[in-house]
PDB file of N, CA and C in Angstrom:
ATOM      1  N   UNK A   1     -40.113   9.986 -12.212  1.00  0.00           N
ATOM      2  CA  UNK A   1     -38.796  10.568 -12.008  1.00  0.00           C
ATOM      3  C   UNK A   1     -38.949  11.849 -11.206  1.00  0.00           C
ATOM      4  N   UNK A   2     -38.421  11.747 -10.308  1.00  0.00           N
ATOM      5  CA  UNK A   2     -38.306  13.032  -9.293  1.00  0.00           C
ATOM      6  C   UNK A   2     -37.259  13.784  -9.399  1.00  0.00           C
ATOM      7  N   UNK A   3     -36.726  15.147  -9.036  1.00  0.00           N
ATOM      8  CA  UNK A   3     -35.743  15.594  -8.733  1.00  0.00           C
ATOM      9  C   UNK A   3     -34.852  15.265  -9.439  1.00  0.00           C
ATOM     10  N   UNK A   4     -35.210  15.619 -10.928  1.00  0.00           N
ATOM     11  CA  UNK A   4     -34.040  15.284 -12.492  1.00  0.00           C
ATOM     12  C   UNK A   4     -32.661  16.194 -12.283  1.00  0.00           C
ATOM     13  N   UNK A   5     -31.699  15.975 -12.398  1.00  0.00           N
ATOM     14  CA  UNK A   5     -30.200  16.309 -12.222  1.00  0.00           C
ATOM     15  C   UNK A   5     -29.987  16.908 -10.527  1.00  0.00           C
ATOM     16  N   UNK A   6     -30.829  16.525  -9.706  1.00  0.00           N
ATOM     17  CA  UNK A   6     -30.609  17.044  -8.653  1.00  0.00           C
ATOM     18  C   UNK A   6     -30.577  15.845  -7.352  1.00  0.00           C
ATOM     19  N   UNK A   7     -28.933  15.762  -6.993  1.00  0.00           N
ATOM     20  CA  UNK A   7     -29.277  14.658  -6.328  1.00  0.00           C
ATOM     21  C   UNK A   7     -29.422  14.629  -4.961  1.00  0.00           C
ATOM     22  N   UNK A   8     -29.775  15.952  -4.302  1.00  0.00           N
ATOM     23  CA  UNK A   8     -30.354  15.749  -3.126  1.00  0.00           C
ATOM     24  C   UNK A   8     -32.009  15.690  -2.861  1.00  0.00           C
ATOM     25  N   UNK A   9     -32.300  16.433  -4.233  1.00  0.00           N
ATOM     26  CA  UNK A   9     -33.818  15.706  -4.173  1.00  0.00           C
ATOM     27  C   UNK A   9     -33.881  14.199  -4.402  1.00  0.00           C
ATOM     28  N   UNK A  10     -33.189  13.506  -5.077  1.00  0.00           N
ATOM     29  CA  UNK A  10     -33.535  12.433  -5.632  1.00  0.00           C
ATOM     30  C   UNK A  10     -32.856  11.228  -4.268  1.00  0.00           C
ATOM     31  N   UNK A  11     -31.438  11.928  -3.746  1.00  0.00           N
ATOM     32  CA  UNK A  11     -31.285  10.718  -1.752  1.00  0.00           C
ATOM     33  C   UNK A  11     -32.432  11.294  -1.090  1.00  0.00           C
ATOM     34  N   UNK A  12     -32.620  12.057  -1.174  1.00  0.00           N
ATOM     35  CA  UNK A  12     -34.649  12.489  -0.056  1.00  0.00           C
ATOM     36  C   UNK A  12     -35.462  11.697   0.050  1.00  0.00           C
ATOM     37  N   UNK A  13     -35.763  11.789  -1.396  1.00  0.00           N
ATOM     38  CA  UNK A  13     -37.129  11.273  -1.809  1.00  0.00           C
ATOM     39  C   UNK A  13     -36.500   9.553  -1.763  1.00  0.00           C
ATOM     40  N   UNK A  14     -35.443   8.978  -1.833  1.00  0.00           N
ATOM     41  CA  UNK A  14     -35.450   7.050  -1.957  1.00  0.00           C
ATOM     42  C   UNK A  14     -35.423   6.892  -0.813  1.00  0.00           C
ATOM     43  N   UNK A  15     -34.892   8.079   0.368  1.00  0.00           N
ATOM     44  CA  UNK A  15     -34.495   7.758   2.089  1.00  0.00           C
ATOM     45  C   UNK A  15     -36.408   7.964   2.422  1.00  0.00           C
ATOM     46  N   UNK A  16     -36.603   8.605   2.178  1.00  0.00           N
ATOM     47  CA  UNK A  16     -38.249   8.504   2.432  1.00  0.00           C
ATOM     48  C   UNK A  16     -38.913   7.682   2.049  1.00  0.00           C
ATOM     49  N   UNK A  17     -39.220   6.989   0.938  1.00  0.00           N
ATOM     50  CA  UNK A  17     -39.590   6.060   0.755  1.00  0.00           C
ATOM     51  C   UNK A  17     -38.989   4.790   1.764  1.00  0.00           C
ATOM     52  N   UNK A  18     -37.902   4.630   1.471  1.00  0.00           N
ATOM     53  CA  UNK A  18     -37.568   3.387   2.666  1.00  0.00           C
ATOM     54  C   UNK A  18     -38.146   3.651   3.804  1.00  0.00           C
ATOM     55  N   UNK A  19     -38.122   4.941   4.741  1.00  0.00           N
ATOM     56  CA  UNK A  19     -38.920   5.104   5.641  1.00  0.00           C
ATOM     57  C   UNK A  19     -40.281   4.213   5.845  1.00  0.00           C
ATOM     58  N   UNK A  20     -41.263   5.153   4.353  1.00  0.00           N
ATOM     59  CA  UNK A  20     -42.228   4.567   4.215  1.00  0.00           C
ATOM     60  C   UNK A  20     -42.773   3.412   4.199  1.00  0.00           C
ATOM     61  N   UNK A  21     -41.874   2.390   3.746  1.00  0.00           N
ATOM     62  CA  UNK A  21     -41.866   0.803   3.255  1.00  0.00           C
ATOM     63  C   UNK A  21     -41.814   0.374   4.655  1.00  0.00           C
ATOM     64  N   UNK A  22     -40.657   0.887   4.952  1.00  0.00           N
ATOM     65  CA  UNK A  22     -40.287   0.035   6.287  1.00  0.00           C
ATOM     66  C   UNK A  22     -41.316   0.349   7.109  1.00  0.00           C
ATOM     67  N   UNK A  23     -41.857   1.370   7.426  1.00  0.00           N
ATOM     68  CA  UNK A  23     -42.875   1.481   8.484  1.00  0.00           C
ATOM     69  C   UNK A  23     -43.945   0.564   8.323  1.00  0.00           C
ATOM     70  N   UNK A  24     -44.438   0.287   7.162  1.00  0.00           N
ATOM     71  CA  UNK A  24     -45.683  -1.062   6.841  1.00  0.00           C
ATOM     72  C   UNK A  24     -45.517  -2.248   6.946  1.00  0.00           C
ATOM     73  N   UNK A  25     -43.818  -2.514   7.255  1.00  0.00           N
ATOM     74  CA  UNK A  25     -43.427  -3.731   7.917  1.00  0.00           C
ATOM     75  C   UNK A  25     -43.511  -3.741   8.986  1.00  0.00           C
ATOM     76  N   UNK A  26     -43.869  -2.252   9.884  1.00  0.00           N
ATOM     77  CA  UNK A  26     -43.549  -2.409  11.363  1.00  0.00           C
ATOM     78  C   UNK A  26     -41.974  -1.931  11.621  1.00  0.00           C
ATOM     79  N   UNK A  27     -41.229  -1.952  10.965  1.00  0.00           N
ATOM     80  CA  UNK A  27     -39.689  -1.077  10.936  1.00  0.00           C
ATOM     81  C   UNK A  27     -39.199   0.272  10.980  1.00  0.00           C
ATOM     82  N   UNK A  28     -38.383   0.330  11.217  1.00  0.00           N
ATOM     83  CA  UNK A  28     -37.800   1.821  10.947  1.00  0.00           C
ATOM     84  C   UNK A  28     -36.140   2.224   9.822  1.00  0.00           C
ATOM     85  N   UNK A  29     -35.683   2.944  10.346  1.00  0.00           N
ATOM     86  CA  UNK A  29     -34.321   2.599   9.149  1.00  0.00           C
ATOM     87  C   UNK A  29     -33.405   2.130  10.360  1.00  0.00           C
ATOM     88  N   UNK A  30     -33.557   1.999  11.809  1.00  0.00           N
ATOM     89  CA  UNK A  30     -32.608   1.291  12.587  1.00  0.00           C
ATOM     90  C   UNK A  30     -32.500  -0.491  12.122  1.00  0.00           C
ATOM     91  N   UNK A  31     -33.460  -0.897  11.325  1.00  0.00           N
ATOM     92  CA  UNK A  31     -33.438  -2.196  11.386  1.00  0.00           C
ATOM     93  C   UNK A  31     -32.975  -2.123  10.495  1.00  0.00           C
ATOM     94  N   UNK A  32     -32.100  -1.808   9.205  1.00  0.00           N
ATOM     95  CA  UNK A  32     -31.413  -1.697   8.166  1.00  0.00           C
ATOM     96  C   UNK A  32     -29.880  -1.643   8.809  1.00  0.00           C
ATOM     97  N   UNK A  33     -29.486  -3.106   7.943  1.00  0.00           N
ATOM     98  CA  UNK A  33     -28.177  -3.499   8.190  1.00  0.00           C
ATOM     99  C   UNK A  33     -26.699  -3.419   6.958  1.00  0.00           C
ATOM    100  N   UNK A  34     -27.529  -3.404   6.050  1.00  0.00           N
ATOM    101  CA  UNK A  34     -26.501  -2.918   4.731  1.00  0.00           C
ATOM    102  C   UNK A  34     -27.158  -2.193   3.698  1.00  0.00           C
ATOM    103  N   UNK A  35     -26.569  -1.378   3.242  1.00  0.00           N
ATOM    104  CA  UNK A  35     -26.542  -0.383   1.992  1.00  0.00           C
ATOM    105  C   UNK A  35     -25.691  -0.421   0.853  1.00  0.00           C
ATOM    106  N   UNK A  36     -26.365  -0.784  -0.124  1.00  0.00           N
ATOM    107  CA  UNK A  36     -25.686  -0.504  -1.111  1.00  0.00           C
ATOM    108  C   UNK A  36     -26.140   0.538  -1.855  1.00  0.00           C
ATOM    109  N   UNK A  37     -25.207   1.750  -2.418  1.00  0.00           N
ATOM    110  CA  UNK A  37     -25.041   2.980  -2.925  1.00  0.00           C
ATOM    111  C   UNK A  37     -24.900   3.105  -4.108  1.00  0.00           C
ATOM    112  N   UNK A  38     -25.665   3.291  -5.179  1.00  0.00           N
ATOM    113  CA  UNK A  38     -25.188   3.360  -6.806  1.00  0.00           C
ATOM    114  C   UNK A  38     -25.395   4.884  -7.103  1.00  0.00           C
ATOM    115  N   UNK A  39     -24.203   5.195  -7.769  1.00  0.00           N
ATOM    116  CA  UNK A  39     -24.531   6.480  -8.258  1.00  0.00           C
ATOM    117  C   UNK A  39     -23.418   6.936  -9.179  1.00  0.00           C
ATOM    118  N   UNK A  40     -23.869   7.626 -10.017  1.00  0.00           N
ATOM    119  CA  UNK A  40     -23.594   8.198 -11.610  1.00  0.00           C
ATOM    120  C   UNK A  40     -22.154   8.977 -11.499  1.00  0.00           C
ATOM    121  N   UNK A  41     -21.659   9.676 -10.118  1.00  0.00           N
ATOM    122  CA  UNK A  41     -21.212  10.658 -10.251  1.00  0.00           C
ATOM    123  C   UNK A  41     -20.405  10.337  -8.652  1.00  0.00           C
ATOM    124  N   UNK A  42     -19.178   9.872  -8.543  1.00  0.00           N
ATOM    125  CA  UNK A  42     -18.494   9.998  -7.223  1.00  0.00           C
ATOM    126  C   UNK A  42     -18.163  11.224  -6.643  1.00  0.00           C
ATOM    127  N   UNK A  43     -18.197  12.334  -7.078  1.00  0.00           N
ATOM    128  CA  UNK A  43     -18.322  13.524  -6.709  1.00  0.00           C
ATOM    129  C   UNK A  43     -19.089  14.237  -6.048  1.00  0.00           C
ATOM    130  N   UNK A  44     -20.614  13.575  -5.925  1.00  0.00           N
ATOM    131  CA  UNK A  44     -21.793  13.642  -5.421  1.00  0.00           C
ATOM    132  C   UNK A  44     -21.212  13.255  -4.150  1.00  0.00           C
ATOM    133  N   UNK A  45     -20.764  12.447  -3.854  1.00  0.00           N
ATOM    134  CA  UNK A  45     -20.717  11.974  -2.299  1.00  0.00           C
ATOM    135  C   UNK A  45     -20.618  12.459  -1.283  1.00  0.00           C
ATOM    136  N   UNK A  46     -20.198  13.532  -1.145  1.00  0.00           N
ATOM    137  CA  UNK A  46     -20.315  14.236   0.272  1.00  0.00           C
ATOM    138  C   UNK A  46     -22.023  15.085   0.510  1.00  0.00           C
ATOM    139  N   UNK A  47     -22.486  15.546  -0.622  1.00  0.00           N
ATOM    140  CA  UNK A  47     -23.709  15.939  -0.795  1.00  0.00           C
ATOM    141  C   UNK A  47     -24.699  14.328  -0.578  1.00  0.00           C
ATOM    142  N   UNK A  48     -24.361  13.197  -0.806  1.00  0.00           N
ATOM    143  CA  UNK A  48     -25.150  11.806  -0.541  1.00  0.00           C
ATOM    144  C   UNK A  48     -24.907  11.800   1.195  1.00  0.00           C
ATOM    145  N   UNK A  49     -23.743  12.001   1.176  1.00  0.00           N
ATOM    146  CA  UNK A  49     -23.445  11.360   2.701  1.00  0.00           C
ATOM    147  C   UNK A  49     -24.365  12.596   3.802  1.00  0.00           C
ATOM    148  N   UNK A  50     -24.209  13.690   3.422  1.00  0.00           N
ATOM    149  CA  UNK A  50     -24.567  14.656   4.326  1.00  0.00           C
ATOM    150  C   UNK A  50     -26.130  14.160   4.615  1.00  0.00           C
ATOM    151  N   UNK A  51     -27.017  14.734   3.422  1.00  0.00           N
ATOM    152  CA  UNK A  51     -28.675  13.661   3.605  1.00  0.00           C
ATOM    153  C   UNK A  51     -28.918  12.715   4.446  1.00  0.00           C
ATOM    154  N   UNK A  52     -27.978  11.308   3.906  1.00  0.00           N
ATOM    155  CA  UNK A  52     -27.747   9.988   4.610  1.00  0.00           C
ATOM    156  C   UNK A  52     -27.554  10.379   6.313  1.00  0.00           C
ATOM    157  N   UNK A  53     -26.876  11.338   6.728  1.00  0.00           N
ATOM    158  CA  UNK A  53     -26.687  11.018   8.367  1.00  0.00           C
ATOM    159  C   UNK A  53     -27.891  11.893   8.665  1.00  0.00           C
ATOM    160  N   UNK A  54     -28.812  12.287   8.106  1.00  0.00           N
ATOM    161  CA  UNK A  54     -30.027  12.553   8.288  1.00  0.00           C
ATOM    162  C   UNK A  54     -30.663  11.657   9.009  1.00  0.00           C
ATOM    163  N   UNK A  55     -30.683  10.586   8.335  1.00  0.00           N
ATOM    164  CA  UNK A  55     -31.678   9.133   8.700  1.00  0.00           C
ATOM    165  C   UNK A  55     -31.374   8.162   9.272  1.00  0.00           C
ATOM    166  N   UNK A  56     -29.865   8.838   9.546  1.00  0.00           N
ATOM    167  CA  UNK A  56     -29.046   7.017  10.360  1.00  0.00           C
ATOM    168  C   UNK A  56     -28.488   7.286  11.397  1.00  0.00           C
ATOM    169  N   UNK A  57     -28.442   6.502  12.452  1.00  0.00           N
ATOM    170  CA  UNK A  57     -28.095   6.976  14.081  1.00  0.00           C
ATOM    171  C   UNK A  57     -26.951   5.765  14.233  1.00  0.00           C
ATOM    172  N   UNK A  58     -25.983   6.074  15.388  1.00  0.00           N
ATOM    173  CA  UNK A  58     -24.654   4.944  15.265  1.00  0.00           C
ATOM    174  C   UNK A  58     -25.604   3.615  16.003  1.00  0.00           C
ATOM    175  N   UNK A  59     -25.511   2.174  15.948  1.00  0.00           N
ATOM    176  CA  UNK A  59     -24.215   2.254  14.584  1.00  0.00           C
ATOM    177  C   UNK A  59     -25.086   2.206  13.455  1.00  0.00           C
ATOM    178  N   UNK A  60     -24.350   3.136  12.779  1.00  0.00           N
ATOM    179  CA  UNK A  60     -24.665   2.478  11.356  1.00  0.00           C
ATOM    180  C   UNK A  60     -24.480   1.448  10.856  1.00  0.00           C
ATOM    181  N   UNK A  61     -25.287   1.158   9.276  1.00  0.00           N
ATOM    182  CA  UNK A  61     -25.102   0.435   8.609  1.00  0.00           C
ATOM    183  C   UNK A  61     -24.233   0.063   7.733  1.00  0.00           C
ATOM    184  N   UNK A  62     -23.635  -1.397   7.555  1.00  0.00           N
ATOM    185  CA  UNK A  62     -22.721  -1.392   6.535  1.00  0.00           C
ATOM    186  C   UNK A  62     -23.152  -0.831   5.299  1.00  0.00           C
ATOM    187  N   UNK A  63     -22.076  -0.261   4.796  1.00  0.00           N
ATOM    188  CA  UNK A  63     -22.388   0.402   3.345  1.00  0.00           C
ATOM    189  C   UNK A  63     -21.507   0.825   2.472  1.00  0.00           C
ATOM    190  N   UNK A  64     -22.011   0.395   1.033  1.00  0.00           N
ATOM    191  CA  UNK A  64     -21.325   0.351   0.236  1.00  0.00           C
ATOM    192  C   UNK A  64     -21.376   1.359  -0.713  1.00  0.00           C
ATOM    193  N   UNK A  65     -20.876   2.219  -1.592  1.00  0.00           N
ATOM    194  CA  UNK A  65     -21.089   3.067  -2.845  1.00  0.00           C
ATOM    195  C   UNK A  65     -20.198   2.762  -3.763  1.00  0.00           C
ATOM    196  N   UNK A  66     -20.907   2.989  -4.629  1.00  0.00           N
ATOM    197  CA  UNK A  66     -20.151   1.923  -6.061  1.00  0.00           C
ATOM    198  C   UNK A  66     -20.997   3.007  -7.337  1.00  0.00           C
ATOM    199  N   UNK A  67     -19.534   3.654  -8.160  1.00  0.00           N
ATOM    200  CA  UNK A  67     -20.024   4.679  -9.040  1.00  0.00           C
ATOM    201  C   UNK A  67     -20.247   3.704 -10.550  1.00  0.00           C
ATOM    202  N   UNK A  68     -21.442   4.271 -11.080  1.00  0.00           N
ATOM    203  CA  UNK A  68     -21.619   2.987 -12.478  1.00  0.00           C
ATOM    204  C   UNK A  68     -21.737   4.109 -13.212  1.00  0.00           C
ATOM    205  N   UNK A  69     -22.145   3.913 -14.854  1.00  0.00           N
ATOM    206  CA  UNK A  69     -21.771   4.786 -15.854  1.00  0.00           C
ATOM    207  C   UNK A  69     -23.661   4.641 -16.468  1.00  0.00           C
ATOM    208  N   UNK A  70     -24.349   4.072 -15.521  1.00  0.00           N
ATOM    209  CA  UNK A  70     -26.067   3.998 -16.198  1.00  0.00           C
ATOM    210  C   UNK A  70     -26.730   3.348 -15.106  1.00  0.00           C
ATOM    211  N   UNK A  71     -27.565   4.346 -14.555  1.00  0.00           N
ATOM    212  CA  UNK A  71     -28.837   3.356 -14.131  1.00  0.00           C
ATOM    213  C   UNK A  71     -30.081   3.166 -15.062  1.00  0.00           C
ATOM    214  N   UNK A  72     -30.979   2.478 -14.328  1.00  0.00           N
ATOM    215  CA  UNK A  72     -32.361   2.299 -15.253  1.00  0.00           C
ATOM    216  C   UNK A  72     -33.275   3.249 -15.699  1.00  0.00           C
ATOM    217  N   UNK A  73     -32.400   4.687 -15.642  1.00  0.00           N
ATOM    218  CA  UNK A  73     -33.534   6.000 -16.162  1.00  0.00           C
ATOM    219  C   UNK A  73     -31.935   6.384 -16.275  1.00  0.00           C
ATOM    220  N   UNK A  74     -31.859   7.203 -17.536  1.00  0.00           N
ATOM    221  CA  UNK A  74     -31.094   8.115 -17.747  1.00  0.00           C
ATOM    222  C   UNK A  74     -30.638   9.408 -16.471  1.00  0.00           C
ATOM    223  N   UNK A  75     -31.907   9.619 -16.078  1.00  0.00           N
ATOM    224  CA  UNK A  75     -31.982  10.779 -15.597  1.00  0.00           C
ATOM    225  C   UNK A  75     -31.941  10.431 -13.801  1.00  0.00           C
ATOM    226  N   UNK A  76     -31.571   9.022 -13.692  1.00  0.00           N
ATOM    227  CA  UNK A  76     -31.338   9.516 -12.066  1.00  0.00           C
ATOM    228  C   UNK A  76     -29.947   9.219 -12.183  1.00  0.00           C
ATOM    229  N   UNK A  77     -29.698   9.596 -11.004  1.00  0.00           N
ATOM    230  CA  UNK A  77     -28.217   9.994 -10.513  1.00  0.00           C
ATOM    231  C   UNK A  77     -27.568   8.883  -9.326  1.00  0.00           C
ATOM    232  N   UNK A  78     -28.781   8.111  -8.742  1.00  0.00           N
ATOM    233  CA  UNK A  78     -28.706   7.569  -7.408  1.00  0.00           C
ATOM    234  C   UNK A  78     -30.135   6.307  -7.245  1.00  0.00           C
ATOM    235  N   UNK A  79     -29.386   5.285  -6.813  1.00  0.00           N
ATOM    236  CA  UNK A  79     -29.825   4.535  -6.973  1.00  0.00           C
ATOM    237  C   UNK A  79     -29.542   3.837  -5.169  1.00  0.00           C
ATOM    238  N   UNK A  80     -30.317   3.672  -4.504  1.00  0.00           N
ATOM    239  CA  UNK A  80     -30.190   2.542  -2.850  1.00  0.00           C
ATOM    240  C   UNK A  80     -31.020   1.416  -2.760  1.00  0.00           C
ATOM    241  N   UNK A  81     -30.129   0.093  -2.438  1.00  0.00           N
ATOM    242  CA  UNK A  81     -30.746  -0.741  -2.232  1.00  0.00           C
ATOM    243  C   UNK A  81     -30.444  -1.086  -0.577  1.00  0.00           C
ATOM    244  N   UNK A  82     -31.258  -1.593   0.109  1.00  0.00           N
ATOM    245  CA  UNK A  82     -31.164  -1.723   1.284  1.00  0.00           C
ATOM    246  C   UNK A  82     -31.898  -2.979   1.758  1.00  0.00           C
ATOM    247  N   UNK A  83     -31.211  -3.721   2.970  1.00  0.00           N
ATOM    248  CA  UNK A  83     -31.159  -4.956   3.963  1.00  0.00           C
ATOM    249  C   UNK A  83     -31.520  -4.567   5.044  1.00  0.00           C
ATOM    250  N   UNK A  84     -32.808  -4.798   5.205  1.00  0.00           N
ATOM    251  CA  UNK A  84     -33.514  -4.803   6.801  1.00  0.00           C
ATOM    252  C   UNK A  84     -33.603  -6.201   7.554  1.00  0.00           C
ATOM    253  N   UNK A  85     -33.174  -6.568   8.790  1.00  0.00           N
ATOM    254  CA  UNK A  85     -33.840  -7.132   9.587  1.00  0.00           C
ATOM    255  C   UNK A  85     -34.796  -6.792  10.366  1.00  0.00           C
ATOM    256  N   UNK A  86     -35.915  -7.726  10.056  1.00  0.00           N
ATOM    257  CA  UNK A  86     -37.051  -7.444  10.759  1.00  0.00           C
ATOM    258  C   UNK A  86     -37.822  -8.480  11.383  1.00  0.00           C
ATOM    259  N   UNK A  87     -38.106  -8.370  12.845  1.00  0.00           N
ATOM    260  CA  UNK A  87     -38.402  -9.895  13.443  1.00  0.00           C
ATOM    261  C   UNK A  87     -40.044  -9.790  13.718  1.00  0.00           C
TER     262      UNK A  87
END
């Protein structure tokens, strides 16, 4: 668990990792075509979104955010799943 109640450490550190992943496929985050967004707190969102145009150049990706009441650790706040094409 990284960056406990803090959720710009915690979009950093999952946008980096995807980085990471994707680069060992040979990818980048341009080959990412949908996002889906989970997070604890819809209020967060402008602090998610600001991070997010960190890593994403037009066009963007479809994307979704969808506020739930639990992820799989108490203690995160934010949860991304993401759709790469990669040829």
């Amino acid at each position: 668990m990284v960056g406990k109640g803090n959720i710009k450490v915690q979009t950093e550190t999952i946008l980096q990792n995807m980085q990471t992943i994707l680069a060992e496929a040979g990818a980048t985050m341009d080959d990412i075509v949908k996002l889906t967004v989970f997070i604890r707190h819809m209020e967060l969102f402008d602090e998610i979104h600001h991070i997010r145009r960190a890593y994403f150049e037009e066009p963007y990706p479809a994307s979704s955010m969808v506020e739930v009441s639990m992820l799989a650790d108490p203690d995160l706040l934010i949860e991304i799943e993401a759709v790469a094409v990669v040829e």
